[in-house]
C-alpha atoms as a PDB file:
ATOM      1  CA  UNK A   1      72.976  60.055 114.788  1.00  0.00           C
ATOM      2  CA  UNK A   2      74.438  59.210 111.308  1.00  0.00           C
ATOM      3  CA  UNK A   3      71.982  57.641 108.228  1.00  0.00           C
ATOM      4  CA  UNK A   4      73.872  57.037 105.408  1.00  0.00           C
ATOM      5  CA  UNK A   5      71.671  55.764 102.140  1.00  0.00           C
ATOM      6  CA  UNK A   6      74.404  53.895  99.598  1.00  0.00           C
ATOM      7  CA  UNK A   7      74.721  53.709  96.589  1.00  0.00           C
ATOM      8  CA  UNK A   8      77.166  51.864  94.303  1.00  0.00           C
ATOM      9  CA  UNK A   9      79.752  54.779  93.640  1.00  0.00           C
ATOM     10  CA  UNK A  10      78.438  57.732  95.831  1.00  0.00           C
ATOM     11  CA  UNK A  11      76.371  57.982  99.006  1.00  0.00           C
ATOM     12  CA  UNK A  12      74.572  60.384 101.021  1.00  0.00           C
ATOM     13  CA  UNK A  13      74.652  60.988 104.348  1.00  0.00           C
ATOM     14  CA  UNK A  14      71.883  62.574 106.581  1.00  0.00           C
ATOM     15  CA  UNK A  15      72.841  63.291 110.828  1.00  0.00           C
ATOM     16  CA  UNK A  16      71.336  65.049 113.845  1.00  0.00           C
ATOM     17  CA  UNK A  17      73.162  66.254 116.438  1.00  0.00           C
ATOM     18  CA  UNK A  18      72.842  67.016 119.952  1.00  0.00           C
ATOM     19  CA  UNK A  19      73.409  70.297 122.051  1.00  0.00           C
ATOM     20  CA  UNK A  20      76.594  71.469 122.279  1.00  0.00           C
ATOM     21  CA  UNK A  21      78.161  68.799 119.758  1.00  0.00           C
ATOM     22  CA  UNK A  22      78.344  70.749 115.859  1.00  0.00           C
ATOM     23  CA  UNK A  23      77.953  67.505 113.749  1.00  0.00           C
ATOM     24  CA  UNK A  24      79.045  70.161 110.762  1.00  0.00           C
ATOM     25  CA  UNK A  25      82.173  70.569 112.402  1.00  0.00           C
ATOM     26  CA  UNK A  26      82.755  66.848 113.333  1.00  0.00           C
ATOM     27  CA  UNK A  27      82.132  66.033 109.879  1.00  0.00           C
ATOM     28  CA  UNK A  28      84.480  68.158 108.611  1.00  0.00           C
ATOM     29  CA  UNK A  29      87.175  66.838 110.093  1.00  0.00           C
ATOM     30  CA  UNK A  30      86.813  64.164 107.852  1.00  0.00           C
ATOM     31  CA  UNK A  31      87.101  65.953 104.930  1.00  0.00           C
ATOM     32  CA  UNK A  32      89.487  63.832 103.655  1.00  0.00           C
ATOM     33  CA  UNK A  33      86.625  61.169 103.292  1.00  0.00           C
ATOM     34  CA  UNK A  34      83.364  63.489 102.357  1.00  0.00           C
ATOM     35  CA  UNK A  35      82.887  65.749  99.039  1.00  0.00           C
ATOM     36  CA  UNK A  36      80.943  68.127 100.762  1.00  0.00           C
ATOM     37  CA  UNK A  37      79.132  69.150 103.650  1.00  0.00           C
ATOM     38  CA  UNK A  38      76.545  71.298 104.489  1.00  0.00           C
ATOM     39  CA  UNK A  39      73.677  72.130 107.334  1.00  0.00           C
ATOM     40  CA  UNK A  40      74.220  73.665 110.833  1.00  0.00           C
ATOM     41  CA  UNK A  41      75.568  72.482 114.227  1.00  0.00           C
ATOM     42  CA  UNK A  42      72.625  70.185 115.414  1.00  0.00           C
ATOM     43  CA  UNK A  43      71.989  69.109 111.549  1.00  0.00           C
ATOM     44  CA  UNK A  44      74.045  68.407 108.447  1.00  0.00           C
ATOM     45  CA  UNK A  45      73.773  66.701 105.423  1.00  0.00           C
ATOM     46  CA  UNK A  46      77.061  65.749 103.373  1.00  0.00           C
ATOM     47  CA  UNK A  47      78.023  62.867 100.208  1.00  0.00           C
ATOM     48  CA  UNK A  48      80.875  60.696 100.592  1.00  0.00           C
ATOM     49  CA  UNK A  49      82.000  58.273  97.877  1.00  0.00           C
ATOM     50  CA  UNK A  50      80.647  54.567  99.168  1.00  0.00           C
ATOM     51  CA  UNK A  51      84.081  53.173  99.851  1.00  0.00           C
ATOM     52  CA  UNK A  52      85.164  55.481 102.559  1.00  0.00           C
ATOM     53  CA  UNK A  53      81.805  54.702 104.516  1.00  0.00           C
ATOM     54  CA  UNK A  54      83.810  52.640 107.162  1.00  0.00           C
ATOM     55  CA  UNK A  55      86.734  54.931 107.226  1.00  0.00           C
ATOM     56  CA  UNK A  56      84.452  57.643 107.990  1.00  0.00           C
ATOM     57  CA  UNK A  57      82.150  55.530 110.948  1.00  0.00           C
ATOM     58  CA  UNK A  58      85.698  55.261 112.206  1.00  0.00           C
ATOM     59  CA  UNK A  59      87.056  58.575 112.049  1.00  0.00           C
ATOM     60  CA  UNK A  60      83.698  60.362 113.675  1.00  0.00           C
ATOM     61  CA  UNK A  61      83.047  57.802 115.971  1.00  0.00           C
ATOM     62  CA  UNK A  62      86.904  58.562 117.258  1.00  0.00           C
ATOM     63  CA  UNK A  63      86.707  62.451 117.336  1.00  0.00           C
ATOM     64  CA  UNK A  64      83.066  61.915 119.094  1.00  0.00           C
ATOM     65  CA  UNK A  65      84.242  59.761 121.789  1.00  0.00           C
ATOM     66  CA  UNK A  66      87.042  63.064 122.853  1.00  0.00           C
ATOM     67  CA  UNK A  67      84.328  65.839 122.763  1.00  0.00           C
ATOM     68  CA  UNK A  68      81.106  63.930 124.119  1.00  0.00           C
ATOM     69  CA  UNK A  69      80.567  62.811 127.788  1.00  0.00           C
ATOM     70  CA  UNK A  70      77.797  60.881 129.243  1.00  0.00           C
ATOM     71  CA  UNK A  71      76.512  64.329 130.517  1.00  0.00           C
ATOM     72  CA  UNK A  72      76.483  65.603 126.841  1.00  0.00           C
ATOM     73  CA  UNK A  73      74.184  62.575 126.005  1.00  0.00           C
ATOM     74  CA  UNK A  74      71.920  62.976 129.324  1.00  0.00           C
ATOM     75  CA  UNK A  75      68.196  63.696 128.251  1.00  0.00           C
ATOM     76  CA  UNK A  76      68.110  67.378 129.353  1.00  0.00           C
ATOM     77  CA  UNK A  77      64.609  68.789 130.094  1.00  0.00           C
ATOM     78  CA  UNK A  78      63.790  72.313 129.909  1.00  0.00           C
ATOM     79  CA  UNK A  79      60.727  72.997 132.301  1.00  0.00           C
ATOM     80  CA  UNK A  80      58.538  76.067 131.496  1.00  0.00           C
ATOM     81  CA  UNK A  81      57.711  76.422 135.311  1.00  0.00           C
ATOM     82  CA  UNK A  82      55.871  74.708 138.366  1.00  0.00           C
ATOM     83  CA  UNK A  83      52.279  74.633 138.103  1.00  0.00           C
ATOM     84  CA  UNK A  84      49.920  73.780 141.415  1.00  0.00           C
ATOM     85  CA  UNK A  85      47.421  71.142 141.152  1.00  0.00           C
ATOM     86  CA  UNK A  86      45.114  74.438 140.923  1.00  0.00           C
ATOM     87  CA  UNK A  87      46.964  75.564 137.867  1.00  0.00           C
ATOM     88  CA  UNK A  88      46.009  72.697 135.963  1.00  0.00           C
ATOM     89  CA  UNK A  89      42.905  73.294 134.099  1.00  0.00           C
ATOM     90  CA  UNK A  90      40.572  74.007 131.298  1.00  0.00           C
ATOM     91  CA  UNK A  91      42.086  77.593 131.236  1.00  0.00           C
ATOM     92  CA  UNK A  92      45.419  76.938 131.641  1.00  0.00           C
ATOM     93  CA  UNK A  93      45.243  74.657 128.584  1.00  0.00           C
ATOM     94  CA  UNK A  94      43.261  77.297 126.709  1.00  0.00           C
ATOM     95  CA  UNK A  95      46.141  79.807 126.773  1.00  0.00           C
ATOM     96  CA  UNK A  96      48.808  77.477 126.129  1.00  0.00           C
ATOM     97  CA  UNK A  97      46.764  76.919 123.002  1.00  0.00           C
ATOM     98  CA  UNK A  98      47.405  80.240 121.951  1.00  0.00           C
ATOM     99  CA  UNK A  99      51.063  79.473 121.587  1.00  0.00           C
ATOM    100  CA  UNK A 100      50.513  76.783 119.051  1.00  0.00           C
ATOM    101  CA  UNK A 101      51.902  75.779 116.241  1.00  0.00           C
ATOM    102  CA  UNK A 102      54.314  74.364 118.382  1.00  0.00           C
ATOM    103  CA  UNK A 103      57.754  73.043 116.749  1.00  0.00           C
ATOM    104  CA  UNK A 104      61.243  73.935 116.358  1.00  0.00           C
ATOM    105  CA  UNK A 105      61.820  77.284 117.769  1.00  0.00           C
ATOM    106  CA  UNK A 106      58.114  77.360 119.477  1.00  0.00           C
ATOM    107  CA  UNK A 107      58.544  74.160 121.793  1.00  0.00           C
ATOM    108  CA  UNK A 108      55.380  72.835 124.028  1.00  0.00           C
ATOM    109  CA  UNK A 109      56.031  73.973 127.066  1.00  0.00           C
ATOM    110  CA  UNK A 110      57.010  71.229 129.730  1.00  0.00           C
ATOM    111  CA  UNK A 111      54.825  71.822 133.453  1.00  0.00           C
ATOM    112  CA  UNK A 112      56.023  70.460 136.348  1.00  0.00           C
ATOM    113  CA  UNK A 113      53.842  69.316 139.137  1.00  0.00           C
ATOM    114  CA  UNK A 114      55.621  67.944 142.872  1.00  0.00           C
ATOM    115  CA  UNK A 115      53.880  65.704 145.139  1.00  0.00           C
ATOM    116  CA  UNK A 116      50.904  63.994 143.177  1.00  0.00           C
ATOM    117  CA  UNK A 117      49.570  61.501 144.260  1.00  0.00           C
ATOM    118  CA  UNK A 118      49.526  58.343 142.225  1.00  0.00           C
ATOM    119  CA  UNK A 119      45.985  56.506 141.936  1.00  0.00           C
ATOM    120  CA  UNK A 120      46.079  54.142 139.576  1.00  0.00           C
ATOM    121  CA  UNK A 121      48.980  52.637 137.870  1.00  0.00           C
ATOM    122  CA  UNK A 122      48.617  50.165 134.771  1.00  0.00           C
ATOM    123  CA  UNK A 123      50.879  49.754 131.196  1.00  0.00           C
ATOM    124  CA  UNK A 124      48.865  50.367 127.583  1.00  0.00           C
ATOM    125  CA  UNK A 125      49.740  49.613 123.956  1.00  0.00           C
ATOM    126  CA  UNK A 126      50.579  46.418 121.883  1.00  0.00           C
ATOM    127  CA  UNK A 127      53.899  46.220 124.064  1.00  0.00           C
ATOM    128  CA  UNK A 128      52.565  47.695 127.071  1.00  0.00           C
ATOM    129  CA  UNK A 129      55.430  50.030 126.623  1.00  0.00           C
ATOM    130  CA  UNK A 130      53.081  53.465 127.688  1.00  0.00           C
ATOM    131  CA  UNK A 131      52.349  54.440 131.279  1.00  0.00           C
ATOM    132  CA  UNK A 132      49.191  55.211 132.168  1.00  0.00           C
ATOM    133  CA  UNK A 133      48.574  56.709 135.454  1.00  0.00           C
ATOM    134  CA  UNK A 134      45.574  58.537 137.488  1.00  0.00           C
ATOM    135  CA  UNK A 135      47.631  60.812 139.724  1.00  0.00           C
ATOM    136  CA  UNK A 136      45.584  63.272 141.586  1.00  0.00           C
ATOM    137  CA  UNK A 137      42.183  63.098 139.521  1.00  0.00           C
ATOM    138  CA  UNK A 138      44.084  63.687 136.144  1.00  0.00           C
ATOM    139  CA  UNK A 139      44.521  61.333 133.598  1.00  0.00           C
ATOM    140  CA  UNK A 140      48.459  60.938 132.615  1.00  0.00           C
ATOM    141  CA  UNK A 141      49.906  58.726 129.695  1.00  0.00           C
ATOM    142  CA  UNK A 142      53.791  58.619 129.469  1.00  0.00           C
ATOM    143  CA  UNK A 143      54.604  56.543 125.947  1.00  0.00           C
ATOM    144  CA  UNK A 144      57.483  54.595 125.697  1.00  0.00           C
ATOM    145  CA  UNK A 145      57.643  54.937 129.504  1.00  0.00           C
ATOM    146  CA  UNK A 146      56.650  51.813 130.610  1.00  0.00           C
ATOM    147  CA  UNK A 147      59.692  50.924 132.405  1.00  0.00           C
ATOM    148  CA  UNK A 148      58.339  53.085 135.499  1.00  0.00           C
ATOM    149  CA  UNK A 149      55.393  50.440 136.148  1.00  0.00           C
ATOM    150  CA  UNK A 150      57.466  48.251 138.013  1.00  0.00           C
ATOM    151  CA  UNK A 151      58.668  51.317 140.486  1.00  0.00           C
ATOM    152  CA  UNK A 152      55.017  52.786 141.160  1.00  0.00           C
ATOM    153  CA  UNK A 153      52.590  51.795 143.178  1.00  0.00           C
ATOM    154  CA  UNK A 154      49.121  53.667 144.004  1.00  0.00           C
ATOM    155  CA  UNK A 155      49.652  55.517 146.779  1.00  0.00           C
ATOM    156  CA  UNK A 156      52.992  56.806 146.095  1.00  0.00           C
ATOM    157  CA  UNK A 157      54.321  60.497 145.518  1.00  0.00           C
ATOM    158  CA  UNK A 158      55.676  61.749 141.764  1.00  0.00           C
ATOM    159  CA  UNK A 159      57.133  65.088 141.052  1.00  0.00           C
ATOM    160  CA  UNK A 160      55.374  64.636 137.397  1.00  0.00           C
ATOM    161  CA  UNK A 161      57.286  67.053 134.211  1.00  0.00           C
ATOM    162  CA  UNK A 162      54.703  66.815 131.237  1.00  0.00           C
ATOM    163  CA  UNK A 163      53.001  68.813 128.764  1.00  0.00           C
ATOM    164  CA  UNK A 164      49.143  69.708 129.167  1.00  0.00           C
ATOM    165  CA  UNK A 165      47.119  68.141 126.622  1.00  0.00           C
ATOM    166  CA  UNK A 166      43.048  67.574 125.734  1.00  0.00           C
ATOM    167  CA  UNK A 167      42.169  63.395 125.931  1.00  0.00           C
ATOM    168  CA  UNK A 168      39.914  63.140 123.098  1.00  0.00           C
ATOM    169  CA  UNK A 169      40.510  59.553 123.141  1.00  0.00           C
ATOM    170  CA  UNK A 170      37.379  57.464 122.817  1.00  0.00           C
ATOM    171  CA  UNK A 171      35.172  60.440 122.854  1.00  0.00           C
ATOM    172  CA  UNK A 172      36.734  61.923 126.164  1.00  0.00           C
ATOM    173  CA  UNK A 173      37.146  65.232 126.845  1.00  0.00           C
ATOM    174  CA  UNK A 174      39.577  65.673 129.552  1.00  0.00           C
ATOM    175  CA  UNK A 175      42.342  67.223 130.687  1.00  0.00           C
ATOM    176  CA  UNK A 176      45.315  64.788 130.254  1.00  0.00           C
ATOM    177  CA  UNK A 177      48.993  65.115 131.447  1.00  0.00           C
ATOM    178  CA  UNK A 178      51.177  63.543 129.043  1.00  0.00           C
ATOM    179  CA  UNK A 179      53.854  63.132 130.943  1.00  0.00           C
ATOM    180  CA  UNK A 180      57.913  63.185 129.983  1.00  0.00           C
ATOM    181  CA  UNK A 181      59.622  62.300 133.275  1.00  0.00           C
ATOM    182  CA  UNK A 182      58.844  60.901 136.825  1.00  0.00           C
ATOM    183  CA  UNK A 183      60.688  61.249 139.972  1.00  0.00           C
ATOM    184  CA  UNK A 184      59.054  58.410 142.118  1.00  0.00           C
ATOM    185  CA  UNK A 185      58.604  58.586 145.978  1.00  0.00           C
ATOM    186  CA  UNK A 186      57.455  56.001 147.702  1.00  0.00           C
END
């Protein structure tokens, strides 16, 4: 992702990258078109003069379409490890507490749990674009994952990948899953 901010002679450019794509590098080979550029494969920052801006959408957007596929792009989820409906507890949470601040280079880890059992399924927010399930006696809130309500039904089966959390939402005190992905089985 490219965000340019114009201005009238000279602009500045700002993009993020994904693994295994150096924006620095695919930048660069418009150096013809940018005064400098600077940062690190999954982040650079570079100036162009304003009236190359389309040249330069062009000329990235053509060298991205030869290294990228729609593998590249995939969301790619590194899972810590498999926890058992046991695992997941007060404790549990209380170590991986320990580990905070969590952030780049010190990522939350991501649980996965197979075979929960869905209990209640309903969509929250303004949009009721968040998930909000009660799988197995836990509370579990997916945001921006609303798209899943139509496929789940209580009674069905998720293999659940989420981060452990404390709900401390309207004075609860809870263990909540917040979760990242479903696979749904009916």
């Amino acid at each position: 992702m490219i965000v340019i901010s114009q201005g009238e002679t000279f602009s500045k450019g700002s993009a993020r990258s994904v693994a295994g794509f150096n924006i620095v590098e695919a930048i660069s080979k418009s150096s013809n078109l940018v005064l400098n550029v600077g940062g690190h494969p999954m982040a650079a920052g570079f100036t162009i003069e304003t009236c190359h801006i389309q040249s330069f959408s062009d000329s990235i957007n053509y060298y991205a379409k030869g290294k990228l596929s729609v593998e590249s792009l995939a969301r790619k989820l590194s899972i810590e490890c498999e926890l058992q409906l046991d695992d997941i507890s007060r404790n549990t949470l209380e170590i991986i507490d320990e580990f905070e601040p969590f952030g780049v280079g010190n990522r939350e880890p991501l649980f996965l749990t197979k075979g929960m059992l869905v209990e209640d399924v309903r969509c929250v927010g303004q949009k009721n674009d968040h998930l909000k399930l009660q799988i197995d006696g836990f509370s579990a809130i997916g945001f921006n994952m609303g798209e899943f309500r139509s496929q789940i039904r209580p009674g069905y089966s998720v293999d659940a990948v989420y981060t452990l959390a404390e709900d401390r939402y309207n004075g609860n005190n809870a263990i909540q899953l917040k979760l990242r992905d479903l696979k749904i089985k009916s």
